[in-house]
Structures are given as structure tokens and as C-alpha cells.
N, C-alpha and C. Protein backbone atom coordinates (compact mmCIF):
# COMPACT_ATOMS: atom_id res chain seq x y z
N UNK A 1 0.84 -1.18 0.00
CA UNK A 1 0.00 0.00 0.00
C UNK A 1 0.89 1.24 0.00
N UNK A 2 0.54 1.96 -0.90
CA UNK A 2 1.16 3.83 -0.69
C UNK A 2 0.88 4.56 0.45
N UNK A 3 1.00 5.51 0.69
CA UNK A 3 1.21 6.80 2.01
C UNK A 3 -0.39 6.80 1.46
N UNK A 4 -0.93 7.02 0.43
CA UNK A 4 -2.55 7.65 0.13
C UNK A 4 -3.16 6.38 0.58
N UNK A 5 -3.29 5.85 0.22
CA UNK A 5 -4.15 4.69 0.43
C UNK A 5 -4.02 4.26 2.01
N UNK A 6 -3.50 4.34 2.40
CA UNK A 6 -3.04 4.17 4.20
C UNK A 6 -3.90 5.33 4.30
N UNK A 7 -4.03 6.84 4.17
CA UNK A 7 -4.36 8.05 4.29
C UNK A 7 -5.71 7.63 4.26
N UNK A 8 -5.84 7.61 3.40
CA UNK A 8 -7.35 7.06 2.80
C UNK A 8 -8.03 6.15 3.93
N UNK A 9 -7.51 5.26 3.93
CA UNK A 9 -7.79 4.24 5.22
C UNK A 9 -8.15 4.67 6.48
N UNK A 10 -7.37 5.84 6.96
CA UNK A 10 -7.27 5.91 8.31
C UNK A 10 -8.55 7.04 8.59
N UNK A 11 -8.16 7.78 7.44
CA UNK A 11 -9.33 9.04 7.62
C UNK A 11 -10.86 8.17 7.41
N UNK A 12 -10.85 7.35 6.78
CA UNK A 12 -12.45 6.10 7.12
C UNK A 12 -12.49 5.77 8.13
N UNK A 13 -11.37 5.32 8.40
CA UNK A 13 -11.69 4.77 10.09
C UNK A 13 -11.87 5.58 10.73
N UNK A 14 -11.47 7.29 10.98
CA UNK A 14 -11.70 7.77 12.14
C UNK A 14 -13.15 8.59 11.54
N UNK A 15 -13.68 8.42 10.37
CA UNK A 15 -14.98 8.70 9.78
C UNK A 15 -16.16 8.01 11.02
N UNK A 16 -15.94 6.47 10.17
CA UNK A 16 -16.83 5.85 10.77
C UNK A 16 -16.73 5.60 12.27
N UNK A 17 -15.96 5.70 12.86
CA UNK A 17 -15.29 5.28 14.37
C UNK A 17 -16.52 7.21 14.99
N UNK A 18 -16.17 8.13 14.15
CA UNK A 18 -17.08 9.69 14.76
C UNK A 18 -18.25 9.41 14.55
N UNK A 19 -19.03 8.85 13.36
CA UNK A 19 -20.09 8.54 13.18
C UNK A 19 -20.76 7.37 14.32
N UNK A 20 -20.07 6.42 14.70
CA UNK A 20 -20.33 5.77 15.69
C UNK A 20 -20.97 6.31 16.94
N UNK A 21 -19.60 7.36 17.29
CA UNK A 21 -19.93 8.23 18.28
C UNK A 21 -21.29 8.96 18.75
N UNK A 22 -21.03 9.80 17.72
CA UNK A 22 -21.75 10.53 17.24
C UNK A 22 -23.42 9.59 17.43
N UNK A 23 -23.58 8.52 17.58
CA UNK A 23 -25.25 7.90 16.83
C UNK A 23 -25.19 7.70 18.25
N UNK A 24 -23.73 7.05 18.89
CA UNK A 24 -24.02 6.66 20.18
C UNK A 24 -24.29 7.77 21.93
N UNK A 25 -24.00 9.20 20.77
CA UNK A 25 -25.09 10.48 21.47
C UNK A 25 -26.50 10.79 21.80
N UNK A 26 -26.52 10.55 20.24
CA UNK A 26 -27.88 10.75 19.53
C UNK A 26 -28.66 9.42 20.47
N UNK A 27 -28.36 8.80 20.68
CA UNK A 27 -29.33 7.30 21.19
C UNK A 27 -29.08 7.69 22.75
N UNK A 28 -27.95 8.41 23.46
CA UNK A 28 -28.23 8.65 25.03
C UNK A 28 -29.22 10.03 24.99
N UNK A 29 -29.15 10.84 23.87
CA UNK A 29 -30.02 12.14 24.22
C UNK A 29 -31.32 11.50 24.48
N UNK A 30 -31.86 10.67 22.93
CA UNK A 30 -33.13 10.23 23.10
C UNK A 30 -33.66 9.67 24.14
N UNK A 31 -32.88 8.56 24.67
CA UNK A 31 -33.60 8.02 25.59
C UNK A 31 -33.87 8.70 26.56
N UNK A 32 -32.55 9.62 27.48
CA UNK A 32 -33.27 10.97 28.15
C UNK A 32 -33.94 11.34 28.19
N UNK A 33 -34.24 11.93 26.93
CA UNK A 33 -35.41 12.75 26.62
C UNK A 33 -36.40 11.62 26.96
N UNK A 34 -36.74 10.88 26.19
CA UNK A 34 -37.74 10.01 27.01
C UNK A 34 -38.11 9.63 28.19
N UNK A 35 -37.22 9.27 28.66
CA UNK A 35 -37.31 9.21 30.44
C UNK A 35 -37.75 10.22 31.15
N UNK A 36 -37.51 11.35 30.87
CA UNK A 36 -37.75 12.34 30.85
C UNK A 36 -39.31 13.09 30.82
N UNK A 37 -39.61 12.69 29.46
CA UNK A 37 -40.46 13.21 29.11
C UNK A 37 -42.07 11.91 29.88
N UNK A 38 -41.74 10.45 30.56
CA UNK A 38 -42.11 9.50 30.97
C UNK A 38 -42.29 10.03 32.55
N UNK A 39 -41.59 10.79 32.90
CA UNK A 39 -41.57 11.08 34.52
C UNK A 39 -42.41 12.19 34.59
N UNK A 40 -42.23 13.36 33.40
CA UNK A 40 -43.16 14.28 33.37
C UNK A 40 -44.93 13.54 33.55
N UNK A 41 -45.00 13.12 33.13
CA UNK A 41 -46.04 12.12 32.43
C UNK A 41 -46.60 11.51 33.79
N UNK A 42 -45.76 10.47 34.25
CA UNK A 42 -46.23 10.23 35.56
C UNK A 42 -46.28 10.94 36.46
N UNK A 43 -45.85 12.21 36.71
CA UNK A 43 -46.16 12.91 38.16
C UNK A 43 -47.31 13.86 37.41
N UNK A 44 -47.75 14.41 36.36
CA UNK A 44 -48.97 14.84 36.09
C UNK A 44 -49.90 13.61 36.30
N UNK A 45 -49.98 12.75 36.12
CA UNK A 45 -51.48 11.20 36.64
C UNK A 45 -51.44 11.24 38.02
N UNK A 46 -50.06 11.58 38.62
CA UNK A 46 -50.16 11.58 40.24
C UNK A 46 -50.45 13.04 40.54
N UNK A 47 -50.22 13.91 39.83
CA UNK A 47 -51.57 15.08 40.63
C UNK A 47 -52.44 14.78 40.54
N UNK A 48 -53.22 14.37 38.95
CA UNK A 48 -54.26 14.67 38.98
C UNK A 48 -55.09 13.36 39.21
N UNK A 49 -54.24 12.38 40.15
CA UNK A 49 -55.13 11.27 40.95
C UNK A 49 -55.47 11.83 42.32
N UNK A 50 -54.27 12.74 43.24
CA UNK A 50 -54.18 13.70 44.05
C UNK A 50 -55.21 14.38 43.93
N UNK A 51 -55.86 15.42 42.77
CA UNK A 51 -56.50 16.36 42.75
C UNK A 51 -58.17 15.87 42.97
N UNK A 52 -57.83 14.41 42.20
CA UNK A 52 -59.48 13.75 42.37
C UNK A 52 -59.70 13.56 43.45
N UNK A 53 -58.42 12.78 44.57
CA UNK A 53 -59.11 12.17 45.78
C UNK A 53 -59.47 13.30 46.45
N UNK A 54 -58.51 14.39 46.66
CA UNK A 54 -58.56 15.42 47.23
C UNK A 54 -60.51 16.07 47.12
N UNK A 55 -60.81 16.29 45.78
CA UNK A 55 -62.17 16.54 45.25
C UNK A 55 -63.12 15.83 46.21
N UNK A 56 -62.80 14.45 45.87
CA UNK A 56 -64.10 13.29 46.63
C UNK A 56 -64.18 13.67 48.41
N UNK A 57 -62.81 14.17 49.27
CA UNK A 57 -62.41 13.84 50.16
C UNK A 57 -63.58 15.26 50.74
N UNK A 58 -63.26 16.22 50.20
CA UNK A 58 -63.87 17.65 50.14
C UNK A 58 -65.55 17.59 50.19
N UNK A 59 -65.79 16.34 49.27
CA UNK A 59 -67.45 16.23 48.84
C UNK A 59 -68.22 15.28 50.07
N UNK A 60 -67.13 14.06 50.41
CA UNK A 60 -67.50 13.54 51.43
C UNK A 60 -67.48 14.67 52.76
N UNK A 61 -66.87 15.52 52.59
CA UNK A 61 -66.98 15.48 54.11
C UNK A 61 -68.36 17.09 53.88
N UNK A 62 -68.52 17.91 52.99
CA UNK A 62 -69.69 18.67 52.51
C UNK A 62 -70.62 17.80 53.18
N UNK A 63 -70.91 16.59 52.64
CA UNK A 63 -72.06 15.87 52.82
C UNK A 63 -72.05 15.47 54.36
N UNK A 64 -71.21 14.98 54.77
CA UNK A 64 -71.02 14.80 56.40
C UNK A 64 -71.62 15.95 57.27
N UNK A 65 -70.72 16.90 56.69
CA UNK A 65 -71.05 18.25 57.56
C UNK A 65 -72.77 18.51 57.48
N UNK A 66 -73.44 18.42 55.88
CA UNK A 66 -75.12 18.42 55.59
C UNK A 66 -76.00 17.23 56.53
N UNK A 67 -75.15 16.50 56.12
CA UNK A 67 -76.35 15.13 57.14
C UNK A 67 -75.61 15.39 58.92
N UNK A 68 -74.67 15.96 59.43
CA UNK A 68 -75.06 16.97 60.94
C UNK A 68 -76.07 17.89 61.00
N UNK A 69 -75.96 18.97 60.31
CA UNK A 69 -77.00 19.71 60.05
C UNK A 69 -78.41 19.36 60.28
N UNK A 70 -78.65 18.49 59.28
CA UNK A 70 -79.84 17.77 59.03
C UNK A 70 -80.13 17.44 60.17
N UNK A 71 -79.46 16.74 60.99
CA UNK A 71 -80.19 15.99 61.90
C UNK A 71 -80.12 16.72 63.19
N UNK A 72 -79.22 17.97 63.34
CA UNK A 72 -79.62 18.46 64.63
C UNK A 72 -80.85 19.39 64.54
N UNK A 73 -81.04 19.78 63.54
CA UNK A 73 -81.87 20.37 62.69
C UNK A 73 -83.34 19.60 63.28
N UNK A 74 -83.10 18.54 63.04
CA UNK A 74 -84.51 17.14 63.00
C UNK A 74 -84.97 17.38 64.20
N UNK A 75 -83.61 17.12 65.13
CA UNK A 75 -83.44 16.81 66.51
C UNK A 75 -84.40 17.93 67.19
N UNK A 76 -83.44 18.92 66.78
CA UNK A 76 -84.13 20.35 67.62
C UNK A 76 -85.30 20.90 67.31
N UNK A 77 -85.84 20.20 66.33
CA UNK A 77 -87.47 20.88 65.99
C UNK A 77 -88.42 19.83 66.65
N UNK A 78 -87.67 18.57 66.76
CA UNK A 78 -88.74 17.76 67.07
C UNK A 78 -88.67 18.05 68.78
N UNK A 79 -87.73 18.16 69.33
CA UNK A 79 -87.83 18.60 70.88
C UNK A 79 -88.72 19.99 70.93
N UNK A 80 -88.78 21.06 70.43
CA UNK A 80 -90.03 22.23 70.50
C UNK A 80 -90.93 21.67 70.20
């Protein structure tokens, strides 16, 4: 082989050897980003499972507080 052809050779190899690199970036960004974008994802379902119970917890106890009412309500009219 000549000085070019060795030349030739080496500058491929360190071609494909950057290109390697290079994909093997590109494939840690993505998945990041995914993981990423997967955690976002799950802590919005965990508010807004948070935000529901929270809702129900609020409605149950509305209604708790109405059926006291109610019944001292009952209570105290039926004693006059």
C-alpha cells in the first residue's frame, strides 16, 4: 500500500469510528429525553389522581357536615 491509500484508510476509520460516536449520542439524548419526558407524564397522573381524591375527600366530608346539620336540625325541631 502507498502513504494515500493508508491516508485514505485511516481518515475512514476515524470517519466511521465519529459517526459511531456521534449515533451513540444521539441514542443517550433520546432516551433521556424520554425518560424524561415519561416522569413528566407520571407525576402529572399523580396530581391529577391527588386532585381527584382530594375533590371526593372535600365532597365527602360537605355531605357529612349536611347530614349533621340535618339531623340536629330534626333533633331540635322535634324537641319544641
Amino acid at each position: 500500500m502507498d502513504n494515500l491509500s493508508q491516508g485514505i484508510t485511516i481518515v475512514v476509520g476515524v470517519a466511521i469510528s465519529l459517526a459511531i460516536v456521534a449515533i451513540g449520542i444521539i441514542s443517550l439524548f433520546l432516551n433521556y429525553r424520554n425518560k424524561r419526558l415519561q416522569a413528566i407524564q407520571e407525576t402529572e397522573k399523580m396530581q391529577a389522581a391527588f386532585n381527584q381524591q382530594l375533590l371526593q375527600s372535600q365532597l365527602e366530608m360537605q355531605e357529612h357536615t349536611s347530614n349533621m346539620i340535618s339531623a340536629e336540625i330534626h333533633d331540635n325541631v322535634g324537641q319544641i
